[in-house]
PDB file of N, CA and C in Angstrom:
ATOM      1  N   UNK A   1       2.544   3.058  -7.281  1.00  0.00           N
ATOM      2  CA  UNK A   1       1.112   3.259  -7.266  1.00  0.00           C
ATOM      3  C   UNK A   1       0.559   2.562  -6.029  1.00  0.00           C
ATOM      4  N   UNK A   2      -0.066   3.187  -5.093  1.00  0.00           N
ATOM      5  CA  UNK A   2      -0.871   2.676  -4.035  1.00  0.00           C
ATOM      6  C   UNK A   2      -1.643   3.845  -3.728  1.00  0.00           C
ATOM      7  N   UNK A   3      -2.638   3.245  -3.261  1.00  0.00           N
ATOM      8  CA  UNK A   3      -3.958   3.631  -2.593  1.00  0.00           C
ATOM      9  C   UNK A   3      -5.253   3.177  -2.187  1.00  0.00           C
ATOM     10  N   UNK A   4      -6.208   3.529  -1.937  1.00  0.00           N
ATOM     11  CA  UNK A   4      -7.233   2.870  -1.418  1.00  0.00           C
ATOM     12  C   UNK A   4      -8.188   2.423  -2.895  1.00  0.00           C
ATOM     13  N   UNK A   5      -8.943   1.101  -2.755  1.00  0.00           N
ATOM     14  CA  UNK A   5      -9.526   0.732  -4.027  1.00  0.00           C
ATOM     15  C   UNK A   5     -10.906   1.181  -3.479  1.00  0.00           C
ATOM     16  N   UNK A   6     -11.787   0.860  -2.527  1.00  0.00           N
ATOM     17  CA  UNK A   6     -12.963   1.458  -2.027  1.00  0.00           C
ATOM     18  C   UNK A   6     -13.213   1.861  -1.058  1.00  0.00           C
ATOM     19  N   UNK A   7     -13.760   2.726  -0.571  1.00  0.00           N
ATOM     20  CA  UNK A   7     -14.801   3.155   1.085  1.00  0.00           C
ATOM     21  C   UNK A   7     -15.812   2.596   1.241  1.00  0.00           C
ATOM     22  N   UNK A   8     -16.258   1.906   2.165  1.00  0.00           N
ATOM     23  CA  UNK A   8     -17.376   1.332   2.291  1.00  0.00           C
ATOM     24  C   UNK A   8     -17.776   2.512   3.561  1.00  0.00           C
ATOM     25  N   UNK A   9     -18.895   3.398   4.231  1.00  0.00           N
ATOM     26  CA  UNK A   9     -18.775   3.660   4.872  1.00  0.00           C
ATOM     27  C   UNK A   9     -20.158   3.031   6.088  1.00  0.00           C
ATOM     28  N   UNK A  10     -20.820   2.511   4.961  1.00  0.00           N
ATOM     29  CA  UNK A  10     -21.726   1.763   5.776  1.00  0.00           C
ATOM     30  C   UNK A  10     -21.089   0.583   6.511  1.00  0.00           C
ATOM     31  N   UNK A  11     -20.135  -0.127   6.397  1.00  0.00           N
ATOM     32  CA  UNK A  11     -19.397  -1.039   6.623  1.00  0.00           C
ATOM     33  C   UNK A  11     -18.174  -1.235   7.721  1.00  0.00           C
ATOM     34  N   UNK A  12     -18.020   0.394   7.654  1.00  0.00           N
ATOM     35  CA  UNK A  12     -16.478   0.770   8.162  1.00  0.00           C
ATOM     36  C   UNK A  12     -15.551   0.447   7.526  1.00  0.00           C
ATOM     37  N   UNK A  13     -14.963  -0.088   6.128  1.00  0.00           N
ATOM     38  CA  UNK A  13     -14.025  -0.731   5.693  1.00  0.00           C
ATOM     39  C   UNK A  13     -13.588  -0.099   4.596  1.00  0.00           C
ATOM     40  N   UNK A  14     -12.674  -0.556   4.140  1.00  0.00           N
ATOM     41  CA  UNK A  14     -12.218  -0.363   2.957  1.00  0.00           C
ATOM     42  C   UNK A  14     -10.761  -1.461   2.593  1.00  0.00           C
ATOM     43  N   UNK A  15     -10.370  -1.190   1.301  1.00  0.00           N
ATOM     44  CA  UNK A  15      -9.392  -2.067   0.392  1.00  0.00           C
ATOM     45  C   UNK A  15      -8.060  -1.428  -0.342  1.00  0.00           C
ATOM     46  N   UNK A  16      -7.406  -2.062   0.230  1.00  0.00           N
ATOM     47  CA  UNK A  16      -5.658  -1.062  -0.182  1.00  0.00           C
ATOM     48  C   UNK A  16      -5.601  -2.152  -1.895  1.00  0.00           C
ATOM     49  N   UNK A  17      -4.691  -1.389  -2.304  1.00  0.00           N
ATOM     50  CA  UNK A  17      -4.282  -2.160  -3.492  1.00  0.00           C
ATOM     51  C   UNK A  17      -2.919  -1.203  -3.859  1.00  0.00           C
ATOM     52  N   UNK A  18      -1.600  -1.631  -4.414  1.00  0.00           N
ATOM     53  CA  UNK A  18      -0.823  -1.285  -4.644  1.00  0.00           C
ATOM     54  C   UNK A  18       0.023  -1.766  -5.944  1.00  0.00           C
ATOM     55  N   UNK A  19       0.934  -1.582  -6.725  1.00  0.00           N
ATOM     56  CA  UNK A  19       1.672  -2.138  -7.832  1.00  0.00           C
ATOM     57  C   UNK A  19       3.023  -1.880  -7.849  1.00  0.00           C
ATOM     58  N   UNK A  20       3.807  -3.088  -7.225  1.00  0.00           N
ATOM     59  CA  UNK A  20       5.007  -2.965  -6.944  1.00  0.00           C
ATOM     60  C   UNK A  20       6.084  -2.916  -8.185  1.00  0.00           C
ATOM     61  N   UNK A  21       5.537  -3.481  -8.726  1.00  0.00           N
ATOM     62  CA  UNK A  21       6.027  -3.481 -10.075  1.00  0.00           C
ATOM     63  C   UNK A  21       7.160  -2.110 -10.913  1.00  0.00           C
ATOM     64  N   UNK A  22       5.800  -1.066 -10.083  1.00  0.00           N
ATOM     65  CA  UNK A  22       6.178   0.166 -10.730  1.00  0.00           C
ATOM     66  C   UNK A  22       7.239   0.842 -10.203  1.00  0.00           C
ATOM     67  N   UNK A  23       7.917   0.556  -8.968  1.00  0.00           N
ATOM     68  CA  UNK A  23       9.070   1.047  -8.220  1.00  0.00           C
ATOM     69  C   UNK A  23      10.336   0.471  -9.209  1.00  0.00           C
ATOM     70  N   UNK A  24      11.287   1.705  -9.065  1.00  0.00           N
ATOM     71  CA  UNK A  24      12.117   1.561  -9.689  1.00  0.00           C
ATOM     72  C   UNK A  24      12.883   0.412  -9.088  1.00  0.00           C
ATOM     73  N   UNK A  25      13.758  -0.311 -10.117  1.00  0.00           N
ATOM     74  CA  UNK A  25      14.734  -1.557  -9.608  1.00  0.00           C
ATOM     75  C   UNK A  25      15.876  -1.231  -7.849  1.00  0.00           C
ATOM     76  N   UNK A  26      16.510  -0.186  -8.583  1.00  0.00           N
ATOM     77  CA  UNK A  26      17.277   0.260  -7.296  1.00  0.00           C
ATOM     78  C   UNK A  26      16.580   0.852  -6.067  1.00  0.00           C
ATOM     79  N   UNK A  27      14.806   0.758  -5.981  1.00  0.00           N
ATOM     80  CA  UNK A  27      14.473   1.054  -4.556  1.00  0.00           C
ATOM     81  C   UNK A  27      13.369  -0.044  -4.363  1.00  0.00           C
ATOM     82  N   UNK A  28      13.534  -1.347  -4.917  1.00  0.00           N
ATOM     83  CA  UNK A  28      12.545  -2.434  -5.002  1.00  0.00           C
ATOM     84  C   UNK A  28      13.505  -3.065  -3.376  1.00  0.00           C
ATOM     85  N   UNK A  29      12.414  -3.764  -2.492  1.00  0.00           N
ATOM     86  CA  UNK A  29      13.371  -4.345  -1.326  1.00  0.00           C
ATOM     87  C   UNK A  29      13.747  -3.492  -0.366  1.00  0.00           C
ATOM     88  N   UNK A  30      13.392  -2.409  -0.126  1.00  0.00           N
ATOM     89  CA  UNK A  30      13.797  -1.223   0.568  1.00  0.00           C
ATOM     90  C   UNK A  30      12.495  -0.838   2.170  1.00  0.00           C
ATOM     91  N   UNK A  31      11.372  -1.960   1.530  1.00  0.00           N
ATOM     92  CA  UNK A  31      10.299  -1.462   2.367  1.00  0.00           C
ATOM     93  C   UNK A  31       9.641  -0.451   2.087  1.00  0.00           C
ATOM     94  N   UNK A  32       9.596   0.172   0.487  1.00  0.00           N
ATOM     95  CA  UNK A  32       9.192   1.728   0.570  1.00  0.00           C
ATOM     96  C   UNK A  32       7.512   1.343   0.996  1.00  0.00           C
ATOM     97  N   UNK A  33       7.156  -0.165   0.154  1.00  0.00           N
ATOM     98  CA  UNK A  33       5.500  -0.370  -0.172  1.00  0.00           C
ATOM     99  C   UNK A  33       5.072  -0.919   1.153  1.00  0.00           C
ATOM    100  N   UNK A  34       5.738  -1.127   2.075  1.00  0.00           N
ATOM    101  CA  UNK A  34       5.156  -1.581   3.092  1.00  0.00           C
ATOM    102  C   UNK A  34       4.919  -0.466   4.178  1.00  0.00           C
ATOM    103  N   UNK A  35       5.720   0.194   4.324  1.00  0.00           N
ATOM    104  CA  UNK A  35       5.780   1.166   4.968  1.00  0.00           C
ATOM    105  C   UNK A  35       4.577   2.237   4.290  1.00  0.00           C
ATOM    106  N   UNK A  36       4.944   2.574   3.408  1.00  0.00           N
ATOM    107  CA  UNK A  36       3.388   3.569   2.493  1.00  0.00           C
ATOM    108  C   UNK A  36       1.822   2.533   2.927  1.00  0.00           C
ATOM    109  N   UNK A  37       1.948   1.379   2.818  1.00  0.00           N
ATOM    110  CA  UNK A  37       0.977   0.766   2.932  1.00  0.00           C
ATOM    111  C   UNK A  37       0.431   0.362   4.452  1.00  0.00           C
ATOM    112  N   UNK A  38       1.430   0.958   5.412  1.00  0.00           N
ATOM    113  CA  UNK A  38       1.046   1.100   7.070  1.00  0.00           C
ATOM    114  C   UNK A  38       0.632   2.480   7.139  1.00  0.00           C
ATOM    115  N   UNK A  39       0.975   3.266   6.526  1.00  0.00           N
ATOM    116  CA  UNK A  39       0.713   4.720   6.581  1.00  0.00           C
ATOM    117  C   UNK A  39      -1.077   4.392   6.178  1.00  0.00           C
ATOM    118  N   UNK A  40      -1.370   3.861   5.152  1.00  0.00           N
ATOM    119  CA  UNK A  40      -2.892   3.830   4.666  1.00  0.00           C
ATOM    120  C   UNK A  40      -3.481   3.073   5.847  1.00  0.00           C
ATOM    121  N   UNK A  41      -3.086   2.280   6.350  1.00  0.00           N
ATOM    122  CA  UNK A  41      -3.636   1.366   7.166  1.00  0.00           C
ATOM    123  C   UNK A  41      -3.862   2.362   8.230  1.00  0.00           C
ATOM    124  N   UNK A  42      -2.959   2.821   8.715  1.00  0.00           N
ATOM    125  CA  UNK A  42      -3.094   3.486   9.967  1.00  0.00           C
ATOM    126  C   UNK A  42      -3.958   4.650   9.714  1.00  0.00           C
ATOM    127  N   UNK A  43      -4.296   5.438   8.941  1.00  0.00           N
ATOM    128  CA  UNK A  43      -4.830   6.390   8.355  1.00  0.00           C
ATOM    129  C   UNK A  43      -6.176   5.874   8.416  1.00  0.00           C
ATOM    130  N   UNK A  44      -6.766   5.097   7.751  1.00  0.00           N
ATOM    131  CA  UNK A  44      -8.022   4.487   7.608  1.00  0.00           C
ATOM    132  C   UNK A  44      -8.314   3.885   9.252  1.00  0.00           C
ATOM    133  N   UNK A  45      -7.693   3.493   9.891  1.00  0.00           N
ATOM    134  CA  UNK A  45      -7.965   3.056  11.304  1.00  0.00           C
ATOM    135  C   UNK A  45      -8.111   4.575  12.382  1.00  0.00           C
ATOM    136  N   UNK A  46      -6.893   5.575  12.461  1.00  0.00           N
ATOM    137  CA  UNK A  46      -7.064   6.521  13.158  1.00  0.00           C
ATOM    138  C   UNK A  46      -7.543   7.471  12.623  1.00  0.00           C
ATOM    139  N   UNK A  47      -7.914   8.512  11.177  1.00  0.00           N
ATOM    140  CA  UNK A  47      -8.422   9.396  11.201  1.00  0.00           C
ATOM    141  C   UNK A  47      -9.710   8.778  10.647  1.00  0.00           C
ATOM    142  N   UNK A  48     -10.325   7.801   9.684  1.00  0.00           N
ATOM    143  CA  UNK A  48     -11.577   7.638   9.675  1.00  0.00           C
ATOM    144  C   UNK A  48     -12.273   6.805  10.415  1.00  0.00           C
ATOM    145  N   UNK A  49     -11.520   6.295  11.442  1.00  0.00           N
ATOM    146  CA  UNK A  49     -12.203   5.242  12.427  1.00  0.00           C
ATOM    147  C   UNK A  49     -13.190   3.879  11.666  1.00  0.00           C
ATOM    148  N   UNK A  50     -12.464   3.453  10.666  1.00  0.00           N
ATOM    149  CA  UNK A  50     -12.468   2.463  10.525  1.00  0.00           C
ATOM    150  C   UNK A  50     -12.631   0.920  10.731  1.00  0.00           C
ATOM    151  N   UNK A  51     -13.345   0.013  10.395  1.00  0.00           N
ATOM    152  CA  UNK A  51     -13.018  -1.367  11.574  1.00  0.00           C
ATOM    153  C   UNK A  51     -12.036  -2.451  10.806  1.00  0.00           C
ATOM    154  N   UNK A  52     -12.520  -2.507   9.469  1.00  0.00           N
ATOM    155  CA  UNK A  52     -11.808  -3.595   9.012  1.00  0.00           C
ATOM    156  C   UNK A  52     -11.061  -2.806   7.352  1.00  0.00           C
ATOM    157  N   UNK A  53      -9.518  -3.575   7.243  1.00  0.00           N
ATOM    158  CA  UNK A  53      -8.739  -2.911   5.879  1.00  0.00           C
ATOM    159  C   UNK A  53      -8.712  -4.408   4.930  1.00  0.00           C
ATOM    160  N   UNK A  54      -8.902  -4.256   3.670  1.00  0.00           N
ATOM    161  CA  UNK A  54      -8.436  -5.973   2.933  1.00  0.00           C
ATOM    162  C   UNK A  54      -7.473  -5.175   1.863  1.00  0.00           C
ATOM    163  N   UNK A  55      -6.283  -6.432   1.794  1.00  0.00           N
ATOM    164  CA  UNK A  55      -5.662  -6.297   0.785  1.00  0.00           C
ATOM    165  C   UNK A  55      -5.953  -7.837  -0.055  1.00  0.00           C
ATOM    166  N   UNK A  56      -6.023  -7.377  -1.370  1.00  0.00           N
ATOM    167  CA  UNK A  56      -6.086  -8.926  -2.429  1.00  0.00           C
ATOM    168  C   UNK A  56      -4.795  -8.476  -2.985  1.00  0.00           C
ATOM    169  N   UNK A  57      -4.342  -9.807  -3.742  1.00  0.00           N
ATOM    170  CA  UNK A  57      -3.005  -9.959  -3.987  1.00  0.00           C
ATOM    171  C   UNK A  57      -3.190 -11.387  -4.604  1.00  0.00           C
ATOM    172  N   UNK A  58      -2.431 -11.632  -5.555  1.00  0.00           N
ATOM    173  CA  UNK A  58      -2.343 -12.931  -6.862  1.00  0.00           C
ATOM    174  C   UNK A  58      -1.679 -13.675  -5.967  1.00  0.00           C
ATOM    175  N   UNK A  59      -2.334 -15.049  -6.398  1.00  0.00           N
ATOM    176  CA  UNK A  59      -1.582 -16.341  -5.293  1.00  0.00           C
ATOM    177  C   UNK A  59      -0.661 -16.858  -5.779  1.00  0.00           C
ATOM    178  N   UNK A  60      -0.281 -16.650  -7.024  1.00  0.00           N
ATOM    179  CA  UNK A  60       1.600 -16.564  -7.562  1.00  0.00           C
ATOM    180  C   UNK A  60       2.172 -15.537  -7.063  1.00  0.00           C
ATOM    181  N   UNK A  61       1.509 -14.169  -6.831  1.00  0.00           N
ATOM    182  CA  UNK A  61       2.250 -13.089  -6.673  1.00  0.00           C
ATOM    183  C   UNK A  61       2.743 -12.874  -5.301  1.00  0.00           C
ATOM    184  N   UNK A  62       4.066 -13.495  -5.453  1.00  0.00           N
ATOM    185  CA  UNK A  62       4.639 -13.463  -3.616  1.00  0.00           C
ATOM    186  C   UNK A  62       5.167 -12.460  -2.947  1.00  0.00           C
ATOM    187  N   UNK A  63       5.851 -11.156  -4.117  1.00  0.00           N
ATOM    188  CA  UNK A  63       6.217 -10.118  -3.456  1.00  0.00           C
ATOM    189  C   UNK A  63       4.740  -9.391  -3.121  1.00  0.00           C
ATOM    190  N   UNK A  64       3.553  -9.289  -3.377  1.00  0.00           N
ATOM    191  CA  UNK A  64       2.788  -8.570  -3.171  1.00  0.00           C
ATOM    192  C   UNK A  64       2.119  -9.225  -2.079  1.00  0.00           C
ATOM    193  N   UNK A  65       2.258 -10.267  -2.020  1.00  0.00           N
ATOM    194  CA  UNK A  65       1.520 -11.056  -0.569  1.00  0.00           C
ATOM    195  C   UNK A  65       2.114 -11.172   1.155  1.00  0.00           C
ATOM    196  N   UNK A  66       3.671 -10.678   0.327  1.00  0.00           N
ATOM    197  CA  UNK A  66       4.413 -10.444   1.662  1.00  0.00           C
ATOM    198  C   UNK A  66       4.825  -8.941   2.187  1.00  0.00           C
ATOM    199  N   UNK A  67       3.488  -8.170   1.596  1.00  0.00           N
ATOM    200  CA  UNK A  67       3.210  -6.865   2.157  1.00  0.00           C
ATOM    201  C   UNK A  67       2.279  -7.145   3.284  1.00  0.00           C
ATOM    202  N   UNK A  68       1.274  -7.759   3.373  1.00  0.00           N
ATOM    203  CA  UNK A  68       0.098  -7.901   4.149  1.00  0.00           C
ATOM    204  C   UNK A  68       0.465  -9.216   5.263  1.00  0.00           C
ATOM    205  N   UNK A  69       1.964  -9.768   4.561  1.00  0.00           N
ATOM    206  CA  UNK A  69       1.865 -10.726   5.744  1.00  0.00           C
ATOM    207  C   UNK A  69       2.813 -10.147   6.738  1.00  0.00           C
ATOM    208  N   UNK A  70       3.744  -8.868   6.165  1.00  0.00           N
ATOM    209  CA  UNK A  70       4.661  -8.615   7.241  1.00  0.00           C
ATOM    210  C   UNK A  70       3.752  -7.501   8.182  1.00  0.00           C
ATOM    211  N   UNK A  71       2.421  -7.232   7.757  1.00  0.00           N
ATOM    212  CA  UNK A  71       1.946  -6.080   8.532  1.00  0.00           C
ATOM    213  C   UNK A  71       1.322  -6.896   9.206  1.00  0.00           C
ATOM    214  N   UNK A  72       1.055  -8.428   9.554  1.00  0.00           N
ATOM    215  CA  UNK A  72       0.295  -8.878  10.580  1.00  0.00           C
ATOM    216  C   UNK A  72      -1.206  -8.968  10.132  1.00  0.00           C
ATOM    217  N   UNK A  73      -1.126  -8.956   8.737  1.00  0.00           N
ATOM    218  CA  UNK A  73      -2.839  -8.887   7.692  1.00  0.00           C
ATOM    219  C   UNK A  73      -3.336 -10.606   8.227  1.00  0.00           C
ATOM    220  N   UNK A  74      -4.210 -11.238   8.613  1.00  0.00           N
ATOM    221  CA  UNK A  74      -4.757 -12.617   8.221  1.00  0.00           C
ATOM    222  C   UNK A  74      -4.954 -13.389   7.076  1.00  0.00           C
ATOM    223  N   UNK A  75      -4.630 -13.892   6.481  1.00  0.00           N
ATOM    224  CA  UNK A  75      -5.116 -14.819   4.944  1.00  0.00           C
ATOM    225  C   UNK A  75      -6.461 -15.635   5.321  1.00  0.00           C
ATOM    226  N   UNK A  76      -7.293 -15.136   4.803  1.00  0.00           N
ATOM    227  CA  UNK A  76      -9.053 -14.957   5.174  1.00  0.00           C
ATOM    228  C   UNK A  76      -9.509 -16.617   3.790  1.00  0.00           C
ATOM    229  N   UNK A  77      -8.431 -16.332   2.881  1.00  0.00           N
ATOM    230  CA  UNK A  77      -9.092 -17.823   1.733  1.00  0.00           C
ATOM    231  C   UNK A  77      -8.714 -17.364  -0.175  1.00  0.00           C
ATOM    232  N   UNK A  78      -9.370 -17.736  -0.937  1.00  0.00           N
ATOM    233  CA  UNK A  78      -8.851 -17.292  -1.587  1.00  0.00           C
ATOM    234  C   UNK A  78      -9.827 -17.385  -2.809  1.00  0.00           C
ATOM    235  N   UNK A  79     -10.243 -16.272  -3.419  1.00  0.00           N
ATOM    236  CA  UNK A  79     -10.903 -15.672  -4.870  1.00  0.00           C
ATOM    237  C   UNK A  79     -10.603 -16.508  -5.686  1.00  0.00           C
ATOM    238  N   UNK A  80     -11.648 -17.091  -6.103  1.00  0.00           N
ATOM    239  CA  UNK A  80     -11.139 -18.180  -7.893  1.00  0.00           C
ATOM    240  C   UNK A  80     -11.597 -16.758  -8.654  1.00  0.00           C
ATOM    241  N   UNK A  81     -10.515 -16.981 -10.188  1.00  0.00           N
ATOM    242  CA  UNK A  81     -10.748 -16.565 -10.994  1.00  0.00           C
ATOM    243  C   UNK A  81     -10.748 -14.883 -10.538  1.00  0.00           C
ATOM    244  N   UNK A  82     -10.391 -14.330  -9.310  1.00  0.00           N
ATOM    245  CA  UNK A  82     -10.884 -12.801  -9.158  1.00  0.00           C
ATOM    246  C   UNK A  82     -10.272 -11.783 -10.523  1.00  0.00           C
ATOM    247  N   UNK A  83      -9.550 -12.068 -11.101  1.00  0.00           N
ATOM    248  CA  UNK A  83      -8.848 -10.833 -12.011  1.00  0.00           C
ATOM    249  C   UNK A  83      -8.671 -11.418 -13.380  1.00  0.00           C
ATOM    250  N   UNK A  84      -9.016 -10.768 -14.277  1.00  0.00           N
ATOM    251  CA  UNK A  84      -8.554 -11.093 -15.340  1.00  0.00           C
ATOM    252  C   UNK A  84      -7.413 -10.423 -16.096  1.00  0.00           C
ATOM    253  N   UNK A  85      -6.346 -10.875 -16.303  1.00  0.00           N
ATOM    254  CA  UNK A  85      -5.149 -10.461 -16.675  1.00  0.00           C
ATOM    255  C   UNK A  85      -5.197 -10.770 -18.134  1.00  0.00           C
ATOM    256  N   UNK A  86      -4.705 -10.425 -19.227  1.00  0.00           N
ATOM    257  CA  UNK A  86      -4.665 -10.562 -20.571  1.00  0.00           C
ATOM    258  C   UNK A  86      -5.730 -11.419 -20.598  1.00  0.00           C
ATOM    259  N   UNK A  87      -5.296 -13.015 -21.106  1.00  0.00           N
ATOM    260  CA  UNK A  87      -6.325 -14.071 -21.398  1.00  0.00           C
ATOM    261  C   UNK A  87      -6.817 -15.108 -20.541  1.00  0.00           C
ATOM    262  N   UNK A  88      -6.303 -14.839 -18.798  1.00  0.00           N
ATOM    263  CA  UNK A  88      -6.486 -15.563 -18.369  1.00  0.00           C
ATOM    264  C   UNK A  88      -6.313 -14.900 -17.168  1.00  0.00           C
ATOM    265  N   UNK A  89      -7.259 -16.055 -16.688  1.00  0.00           N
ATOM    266  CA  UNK A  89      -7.854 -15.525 -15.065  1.00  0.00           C
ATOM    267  C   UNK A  89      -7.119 -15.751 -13.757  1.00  0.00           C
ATOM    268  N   UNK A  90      -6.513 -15.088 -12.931  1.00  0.00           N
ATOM    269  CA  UNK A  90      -5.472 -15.070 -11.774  1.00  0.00           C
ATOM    270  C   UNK A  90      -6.889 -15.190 -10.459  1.00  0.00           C
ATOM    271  N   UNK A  91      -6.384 -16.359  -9.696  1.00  0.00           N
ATOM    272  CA  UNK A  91      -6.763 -16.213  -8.207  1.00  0.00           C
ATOM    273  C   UNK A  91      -6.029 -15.493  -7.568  1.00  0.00           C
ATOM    274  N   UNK A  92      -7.009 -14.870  -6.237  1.00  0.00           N
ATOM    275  CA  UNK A  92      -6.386 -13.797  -4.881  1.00  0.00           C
ATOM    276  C   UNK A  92      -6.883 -14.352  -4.139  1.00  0.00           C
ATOM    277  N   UNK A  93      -5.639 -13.921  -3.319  1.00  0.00           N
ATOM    278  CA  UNK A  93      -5.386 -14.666  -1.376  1.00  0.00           C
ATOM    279  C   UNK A  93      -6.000 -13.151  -0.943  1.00  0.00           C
ATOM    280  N   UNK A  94      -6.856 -13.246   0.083  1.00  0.00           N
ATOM    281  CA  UNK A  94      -7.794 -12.483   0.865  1.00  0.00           C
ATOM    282  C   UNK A  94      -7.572 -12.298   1.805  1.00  0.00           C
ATOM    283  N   UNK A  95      -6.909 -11.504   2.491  1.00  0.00           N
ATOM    284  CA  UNK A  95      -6.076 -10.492   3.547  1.00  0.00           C
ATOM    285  C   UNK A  95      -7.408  -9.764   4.092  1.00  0.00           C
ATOM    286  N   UNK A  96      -6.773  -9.563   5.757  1.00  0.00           N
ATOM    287  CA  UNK A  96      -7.345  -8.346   6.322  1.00  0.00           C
ATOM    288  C   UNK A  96      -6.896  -8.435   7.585  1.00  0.00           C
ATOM    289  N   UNK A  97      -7.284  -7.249   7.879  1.00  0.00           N
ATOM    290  CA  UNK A  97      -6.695  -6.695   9.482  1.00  0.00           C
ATOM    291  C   UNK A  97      -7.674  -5.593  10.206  1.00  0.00           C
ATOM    292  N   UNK A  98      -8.292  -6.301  11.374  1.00  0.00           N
ATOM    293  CA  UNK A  98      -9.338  -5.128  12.369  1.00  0.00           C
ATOM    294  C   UNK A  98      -8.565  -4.274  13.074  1.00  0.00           C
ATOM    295  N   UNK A  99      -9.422  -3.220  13.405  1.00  0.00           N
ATOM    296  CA  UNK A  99      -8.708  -2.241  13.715  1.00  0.00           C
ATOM    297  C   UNK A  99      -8.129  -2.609  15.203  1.00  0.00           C
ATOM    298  N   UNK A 100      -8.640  -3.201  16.032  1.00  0.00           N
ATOM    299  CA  UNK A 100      -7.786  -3.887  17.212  1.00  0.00           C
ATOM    300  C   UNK A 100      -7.114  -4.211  17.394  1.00  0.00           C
ATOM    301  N   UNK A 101      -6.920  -5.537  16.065  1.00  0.00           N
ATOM    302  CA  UNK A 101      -5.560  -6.370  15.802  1.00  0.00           C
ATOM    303  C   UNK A 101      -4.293  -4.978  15.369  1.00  0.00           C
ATOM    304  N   UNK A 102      -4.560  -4.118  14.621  1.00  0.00           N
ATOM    305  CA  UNK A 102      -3.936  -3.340  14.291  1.00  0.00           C
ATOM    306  C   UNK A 102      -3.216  -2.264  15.159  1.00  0.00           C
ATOM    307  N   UNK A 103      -4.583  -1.933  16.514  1.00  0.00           N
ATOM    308  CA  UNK A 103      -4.182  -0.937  17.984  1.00  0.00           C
ATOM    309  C   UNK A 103      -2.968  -2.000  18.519  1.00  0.00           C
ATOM    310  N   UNK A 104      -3.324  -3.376  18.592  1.00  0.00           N
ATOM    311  CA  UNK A 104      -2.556  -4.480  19.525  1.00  0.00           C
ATOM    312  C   UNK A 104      -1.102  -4.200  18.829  1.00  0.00           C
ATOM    313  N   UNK A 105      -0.626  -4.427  17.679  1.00  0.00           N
ATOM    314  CA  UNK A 105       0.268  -5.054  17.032  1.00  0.00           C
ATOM    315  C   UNK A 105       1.300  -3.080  17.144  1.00  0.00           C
ATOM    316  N   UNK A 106       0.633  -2.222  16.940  1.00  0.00           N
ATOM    317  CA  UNK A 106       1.401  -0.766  17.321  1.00  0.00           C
ATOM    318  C   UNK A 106       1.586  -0.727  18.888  1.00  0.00           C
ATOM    319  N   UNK A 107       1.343  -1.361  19.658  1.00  0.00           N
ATOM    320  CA  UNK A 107       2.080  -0.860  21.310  1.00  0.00           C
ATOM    321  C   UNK A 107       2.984  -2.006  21.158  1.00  0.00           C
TER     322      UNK A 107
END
């Protein structure tokens, strides 16, 4: 499961979110989510001209945080309380990447 969580278009921006979880065991580690998740990036930067992408991600959750750090995302700070999971509330580390940093990091 991945895709975009909002459009802002007054803003230029928008928010990836993905669930690694759901990949099967034998293609977990393969890069499928990082790679799908440069495809969105790049997509939102070159066909909607875009300025800024955020990914959130649980600050226990390390496989999901080392999607945004291998794409060159920034860690911007971090959400108290952003999600509520069953009975209790998970903080997110606050990712993002401008579309510059993003032109720079593809040549």
């Amino acid at each position: 499961m991945l895709g975009y969580h909002r459009l802002d278009w007054e803003h230029l921006l928008s928010s990836v979110g993905y669930w690694i979880n759901w990949i099967a065991a034998q293609s977990q580690g393969n890069g499928t989510v990082t790679r799908a998740t440069a495809a969105l990036v790049d997509h939102a930067f070159g066909v909607w001209k875009l300025n800024r992408v955020e990914i959130r991600a649980g600050v226990e959750n390390k496989r999901s945080r080392a999607i945004p750090e291998r794409l060159g995302f920034t860690q911007e700070g971090v959400l108290r309380q952003a999600e509520r999971v069953g009975d209790r509330f998970v903080d997110h580390v606050m990712y993002s990447i401008l579309a510059d940093e993003w032109k720079a990091r593809q040549t």
